[in-house]
Each structure stands twice: as C-alpha cells, then as structure tokens.
Protein backbone atom coordinates (compact mmCIF):
# COMPACT_ATOMS: atom_id res chain seq x y z
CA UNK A 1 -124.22 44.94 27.34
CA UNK A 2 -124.65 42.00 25.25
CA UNK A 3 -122.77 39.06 26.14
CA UNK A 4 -121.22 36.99 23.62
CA UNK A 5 -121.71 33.36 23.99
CA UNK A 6 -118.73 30.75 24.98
CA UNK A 7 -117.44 29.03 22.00
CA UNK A 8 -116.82 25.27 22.30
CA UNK A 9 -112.77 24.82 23.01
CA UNK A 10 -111.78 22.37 19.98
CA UNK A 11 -108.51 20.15 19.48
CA UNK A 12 -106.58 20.08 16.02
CA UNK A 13 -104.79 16.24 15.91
CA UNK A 14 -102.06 16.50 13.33
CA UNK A 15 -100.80 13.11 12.02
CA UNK A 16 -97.20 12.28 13.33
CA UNK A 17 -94.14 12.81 10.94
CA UNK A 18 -93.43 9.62 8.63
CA UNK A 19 -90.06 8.60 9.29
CA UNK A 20 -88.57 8.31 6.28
CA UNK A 21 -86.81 5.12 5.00
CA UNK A 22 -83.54 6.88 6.28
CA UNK A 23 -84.83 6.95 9.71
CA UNK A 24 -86.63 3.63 9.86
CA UNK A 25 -83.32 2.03 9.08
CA UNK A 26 -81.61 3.66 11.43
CA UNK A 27 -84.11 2.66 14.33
CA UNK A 28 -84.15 -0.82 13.29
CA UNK A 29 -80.05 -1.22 13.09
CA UNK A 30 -79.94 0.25 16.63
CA UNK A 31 -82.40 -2.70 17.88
CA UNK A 32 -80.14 -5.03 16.16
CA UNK A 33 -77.06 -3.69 17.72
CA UNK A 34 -78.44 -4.04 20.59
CA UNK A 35 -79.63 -7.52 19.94
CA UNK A 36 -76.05 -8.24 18.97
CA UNK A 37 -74.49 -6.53 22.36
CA UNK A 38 -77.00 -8.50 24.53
CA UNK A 39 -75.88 -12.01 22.25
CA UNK A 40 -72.33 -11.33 22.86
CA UNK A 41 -72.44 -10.41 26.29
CA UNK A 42 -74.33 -13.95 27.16
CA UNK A 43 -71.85 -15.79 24.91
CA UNK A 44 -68.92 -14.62 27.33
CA UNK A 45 -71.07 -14.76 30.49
CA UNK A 46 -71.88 -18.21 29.25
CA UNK A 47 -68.65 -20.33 31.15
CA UNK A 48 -69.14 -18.43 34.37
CA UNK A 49 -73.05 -19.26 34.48
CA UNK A 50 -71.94 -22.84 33.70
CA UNK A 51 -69.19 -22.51 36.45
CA UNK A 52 -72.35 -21.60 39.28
CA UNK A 53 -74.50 -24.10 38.10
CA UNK A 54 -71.55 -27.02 38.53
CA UNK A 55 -70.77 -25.38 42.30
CA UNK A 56 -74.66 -24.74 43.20
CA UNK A 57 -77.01 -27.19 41.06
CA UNK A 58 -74.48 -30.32 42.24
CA UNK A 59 -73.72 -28.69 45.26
CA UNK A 60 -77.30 -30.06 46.86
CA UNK A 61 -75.35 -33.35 46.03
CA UNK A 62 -72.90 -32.25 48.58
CA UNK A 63 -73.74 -35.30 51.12
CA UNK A 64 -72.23 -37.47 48.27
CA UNK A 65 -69.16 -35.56 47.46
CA UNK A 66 -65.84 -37.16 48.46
CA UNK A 67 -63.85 -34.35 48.04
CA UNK A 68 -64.53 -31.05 50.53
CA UNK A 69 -65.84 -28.39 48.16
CA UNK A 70 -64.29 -24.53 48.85
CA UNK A 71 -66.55 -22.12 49.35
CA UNK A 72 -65.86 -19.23 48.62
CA UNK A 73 -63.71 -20.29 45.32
CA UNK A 74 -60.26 -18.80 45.21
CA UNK A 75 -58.44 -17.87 41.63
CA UNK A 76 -55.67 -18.52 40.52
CA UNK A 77 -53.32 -16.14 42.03
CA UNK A 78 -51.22 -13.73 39.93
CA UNK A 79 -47.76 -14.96 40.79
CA UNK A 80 -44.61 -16.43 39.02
CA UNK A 81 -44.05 -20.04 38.27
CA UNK A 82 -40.78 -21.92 36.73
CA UNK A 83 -41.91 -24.82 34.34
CA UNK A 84 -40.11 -27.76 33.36
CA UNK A 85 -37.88 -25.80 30.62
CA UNK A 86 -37.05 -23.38 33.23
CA UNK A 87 -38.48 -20.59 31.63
CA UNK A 88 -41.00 -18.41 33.73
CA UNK A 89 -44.69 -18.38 32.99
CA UNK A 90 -47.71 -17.22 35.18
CA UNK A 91 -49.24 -19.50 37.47
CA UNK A 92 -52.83 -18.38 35.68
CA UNK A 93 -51.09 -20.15 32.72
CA UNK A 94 -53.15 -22.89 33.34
CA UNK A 95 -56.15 -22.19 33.15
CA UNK A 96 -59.18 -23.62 30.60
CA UNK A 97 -58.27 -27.26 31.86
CA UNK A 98 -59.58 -29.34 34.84
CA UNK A 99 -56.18 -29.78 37.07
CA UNK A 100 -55.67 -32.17 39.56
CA UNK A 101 -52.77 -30.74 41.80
CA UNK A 102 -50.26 -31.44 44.28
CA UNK A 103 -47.54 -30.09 46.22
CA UNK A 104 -44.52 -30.78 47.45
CA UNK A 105 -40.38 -29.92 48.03
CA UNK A 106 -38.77 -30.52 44.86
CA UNK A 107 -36.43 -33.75 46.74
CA UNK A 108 -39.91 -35.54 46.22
CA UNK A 109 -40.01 -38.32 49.72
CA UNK A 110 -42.29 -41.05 49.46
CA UNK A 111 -45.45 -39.20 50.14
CA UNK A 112 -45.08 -37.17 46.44
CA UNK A 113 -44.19 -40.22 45.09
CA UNK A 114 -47.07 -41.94 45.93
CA UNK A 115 -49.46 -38.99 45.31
CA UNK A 116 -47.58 -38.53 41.84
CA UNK A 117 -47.96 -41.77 40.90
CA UNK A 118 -52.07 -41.48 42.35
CA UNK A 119 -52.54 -38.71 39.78
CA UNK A 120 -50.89 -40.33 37.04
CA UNK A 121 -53.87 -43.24 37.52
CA UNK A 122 -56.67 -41.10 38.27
CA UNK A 123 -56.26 -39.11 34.81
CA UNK A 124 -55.76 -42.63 33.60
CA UNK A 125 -59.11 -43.75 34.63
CA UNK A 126 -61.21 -41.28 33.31
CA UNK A 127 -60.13 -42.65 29.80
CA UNK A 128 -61.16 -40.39 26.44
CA UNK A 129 -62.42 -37.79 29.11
CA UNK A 130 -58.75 -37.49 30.59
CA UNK A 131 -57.69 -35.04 28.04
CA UNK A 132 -59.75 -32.60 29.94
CA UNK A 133 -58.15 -32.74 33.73
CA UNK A 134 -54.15 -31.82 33.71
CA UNK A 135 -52.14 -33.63 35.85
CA UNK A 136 -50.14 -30.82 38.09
CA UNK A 137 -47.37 -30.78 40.24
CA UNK A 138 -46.60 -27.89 41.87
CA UNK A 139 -42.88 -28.34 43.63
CA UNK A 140 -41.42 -25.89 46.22
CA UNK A 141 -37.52 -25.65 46.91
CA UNK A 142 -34.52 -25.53 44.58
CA UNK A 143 -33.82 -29.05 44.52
CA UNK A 144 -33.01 -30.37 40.84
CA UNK A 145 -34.92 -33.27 39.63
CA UNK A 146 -33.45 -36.43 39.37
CA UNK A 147 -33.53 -37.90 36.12
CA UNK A 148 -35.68 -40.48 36.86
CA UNK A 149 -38.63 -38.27 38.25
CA UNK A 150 -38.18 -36.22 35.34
CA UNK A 151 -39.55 -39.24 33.22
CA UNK A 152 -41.81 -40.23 35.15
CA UNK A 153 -43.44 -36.59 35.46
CA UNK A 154 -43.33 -36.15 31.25
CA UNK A 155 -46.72 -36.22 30.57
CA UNK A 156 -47.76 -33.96 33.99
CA UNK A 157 -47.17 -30.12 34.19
CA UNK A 158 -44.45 -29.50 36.49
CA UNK A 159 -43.84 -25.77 37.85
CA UNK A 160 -41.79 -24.35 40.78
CA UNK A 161 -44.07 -22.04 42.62
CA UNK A 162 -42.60 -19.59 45.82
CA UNK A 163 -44.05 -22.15 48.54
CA UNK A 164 -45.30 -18.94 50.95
CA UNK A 165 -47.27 -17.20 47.44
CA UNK A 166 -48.58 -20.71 46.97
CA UNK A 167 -50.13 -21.23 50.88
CA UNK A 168 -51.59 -17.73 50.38
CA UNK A 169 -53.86 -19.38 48.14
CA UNK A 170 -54.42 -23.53 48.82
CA UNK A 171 -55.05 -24.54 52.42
CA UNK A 172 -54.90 -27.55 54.02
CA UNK A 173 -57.51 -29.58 55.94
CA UNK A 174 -57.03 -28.46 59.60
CA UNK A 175 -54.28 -30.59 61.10
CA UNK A 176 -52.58 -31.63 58.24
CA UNK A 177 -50.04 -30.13 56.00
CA UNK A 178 -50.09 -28.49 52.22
CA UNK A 179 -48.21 -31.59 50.64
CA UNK A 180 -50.74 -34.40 52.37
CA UNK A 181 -54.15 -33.63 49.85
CA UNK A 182 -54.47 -33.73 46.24
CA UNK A 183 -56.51 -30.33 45.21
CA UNK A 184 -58.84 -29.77 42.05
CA UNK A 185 -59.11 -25.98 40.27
CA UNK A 186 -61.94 -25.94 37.58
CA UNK A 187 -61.25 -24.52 33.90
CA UNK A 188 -61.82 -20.48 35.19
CA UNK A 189 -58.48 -21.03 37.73
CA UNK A 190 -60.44 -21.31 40.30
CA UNK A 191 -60.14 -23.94 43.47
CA UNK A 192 -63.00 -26.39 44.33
CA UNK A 193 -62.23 -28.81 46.06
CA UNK A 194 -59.85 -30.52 48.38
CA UNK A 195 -59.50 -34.78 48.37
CA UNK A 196 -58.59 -36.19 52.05
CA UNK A 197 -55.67 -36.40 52.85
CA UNK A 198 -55.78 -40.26 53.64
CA UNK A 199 -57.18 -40.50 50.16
CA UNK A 200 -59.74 -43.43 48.84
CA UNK A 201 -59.07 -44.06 44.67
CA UNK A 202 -62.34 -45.20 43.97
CA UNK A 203 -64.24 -42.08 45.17
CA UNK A 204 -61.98 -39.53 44.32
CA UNK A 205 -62.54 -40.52 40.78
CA UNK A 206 -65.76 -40.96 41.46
CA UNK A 207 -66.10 -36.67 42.35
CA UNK A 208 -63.75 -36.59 39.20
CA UNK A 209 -65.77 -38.40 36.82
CA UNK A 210 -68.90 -36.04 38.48
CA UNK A 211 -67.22 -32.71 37.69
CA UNK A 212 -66.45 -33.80 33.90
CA UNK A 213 -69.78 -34.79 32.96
CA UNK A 214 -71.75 -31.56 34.58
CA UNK A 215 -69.22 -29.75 32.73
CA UNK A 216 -68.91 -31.11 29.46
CA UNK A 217 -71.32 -29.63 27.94
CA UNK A 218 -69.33 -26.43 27.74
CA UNK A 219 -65.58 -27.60 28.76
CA UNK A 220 -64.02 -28.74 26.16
CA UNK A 221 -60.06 -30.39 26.41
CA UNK A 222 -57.09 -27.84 25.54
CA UNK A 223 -56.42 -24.10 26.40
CA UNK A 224 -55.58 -21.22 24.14
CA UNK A 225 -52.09 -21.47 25.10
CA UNK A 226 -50.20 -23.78 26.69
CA UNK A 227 -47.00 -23.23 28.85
CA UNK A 228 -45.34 -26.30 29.52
C-alpha cells in the first residue's frame, strides 16, 4: 500500500486586534488613575514618613539629646478634657502642633508655678518658630483657678484631664512623680520625649530648637481646628 508522505505542520500568525480609540483611552485613563491613587496615597503618607525620619534619622543623635526620647511613641489617648471655657473637647484636640506639656493639681504649689512659668520662656525663646510648639497645661483636680493664674496661663492651653486616664498614657522617669517633668508630643499626638525632671533651660531648648528645624520642612504652625 502506498504510503502518503508527512506534510510539513505549518503555523497561521494572525495580527492582534487594534484597539480602537475607545479602548486605548480607556487603558490609558486606568494608568492615570492609578498614577493619581499612588500620588494621593504618598501625599497623606507624607507626615508619618516625616514623623520616622525625625524619631530614627536624629535618633543616631541620641547621645546629644537632653530630653529621654519614648520609644515606642504613645498617641494621644481618646479621652475627655475640660478647657478653659469649660466646655468639653477631646484630648486628641490638639493635635497638628508641637506641645510642650505639664501636669499638675489644679491648686498649682510652687513646683507648677515654676514649670508654668519655664514653658512660658521656652516658647519664648524659640522666637518666630514659637508659633509652632503650644504651651500645655494639663491640670488634675476640681480646684478653680485663681484669678491670677488664669492671666498668667492666657496665652497657654489649659484642660482638665481625669488624672488616672492621663497616667495611662505619660509616665514618669522612675522615682519621680507625673507633675516633676515637662513632656513633648509631636504634631501626629504622639509622645517623644520626656525633659528631666531637675530640668537645665539651655538644653531643653536646645532638643526644642532640634525638633523644629528637622520638622519644618513639613510642620507648619496652626491646626485645622482649634479648641481652646
């Protein structure tokens, strides 16, 4: 029987379909969208990338730091405050601003005078920068305010805070109490750093002066809202 010889196996390549000028758009406004998603996402990541870099790029700076940096960093916490009108307001209330903080019982001894009167001159010294760092006084008890440490306190922020809510989240040094350190809370809420509590001016302002200018170049003075 005759046997037919094998036939070479041979490929057919069709061109690919030509999107048309419906389709091409479409492809290239999805890679923009994207684009765009990407942009915006960096544009709010932005602040808390800035926030690491001032904690971990000055960090290796450490040795020189006055001021004990916290690690881990600790928010604001989500409790109740009373402020100076005596209307309530959230504690996270102040956030977007350096603060400089203290604490103390609302009768205000010596001791929160003095440190009162320390924060008042710190945010002094930093001059055109000082509209960035809020002076903050964070008073426990139901004490009134005497009319003379209600002047004197006018320019800080002044807020009653539950004094057990508020040791939940600020610590002191060990052997020493809440009220004996001035504490510093960057722009995102969160806590950074704790002065001694037998506290030297010069070098406090010093870390302050530090913190501003690695920061300024997204930290701007103000907040969105603010509850006085």
């Amino acid at each position: 029987m005759a046997q037919t010889p094998d036939e070479p196996l041979t490929l057919t390549v069709h061109s690919l379909p030509q999107l048309d000028q419906g389709g091409a758009g479409a492809v290239v406004n999805a890679r923009s969208g994207r684009w765009k998603l990407l942009g915006l996402a960096l544009v709010c990541v932005a602040p808390v990338v800035a926030s690491y870099l001032t904690y971990y790029v000055i960090r290796p700076e450490g040795r020189r730091n006055y001021g004990e940096l916290i690690d881990p960093q600790r928010p604001l916490p989500a409790i109740m405050a009373i402020n100076a009108g005596g209307k309530s307001v959230p504690l996270a209330s102040l956030k977007d601003q350096w603060l400089l903080i203290s604490v103390a019982d609302s009768a205000c001894n010596e001791s929160c005078q003095e440190h009162l009167l320390l924060q008042r001159q710190l945010r002094e010294t930093l001059g055109r920068e000082k509209d960035r760092l809020d002076w903050v006084w964070l008073r426990t008890g139901d004490a009134p305010l005497s009319e003379p440490l209600q002047q004197a306190t006018a320019a800080a922020q002044v807020l009653q805070v539950d004094a057990q809510a508020l040791a939940a989240w600020l610590q002191p040094a060990a052997g020493q109490r809440l009220e004996d350190h001035l504490y510093v809370v960057d722009p995102l809420g969160n806590w950074m750093m704790r002065f001694p509590a037998t506290i030297d001016p010069k070098q406090a302002k010093r870390d302050l002066d530090r913190l501003l200018r690695a920061s300024s170049f997204w930290d701007k003075a103000g907040r969105t809202a603010t509850e006085r």
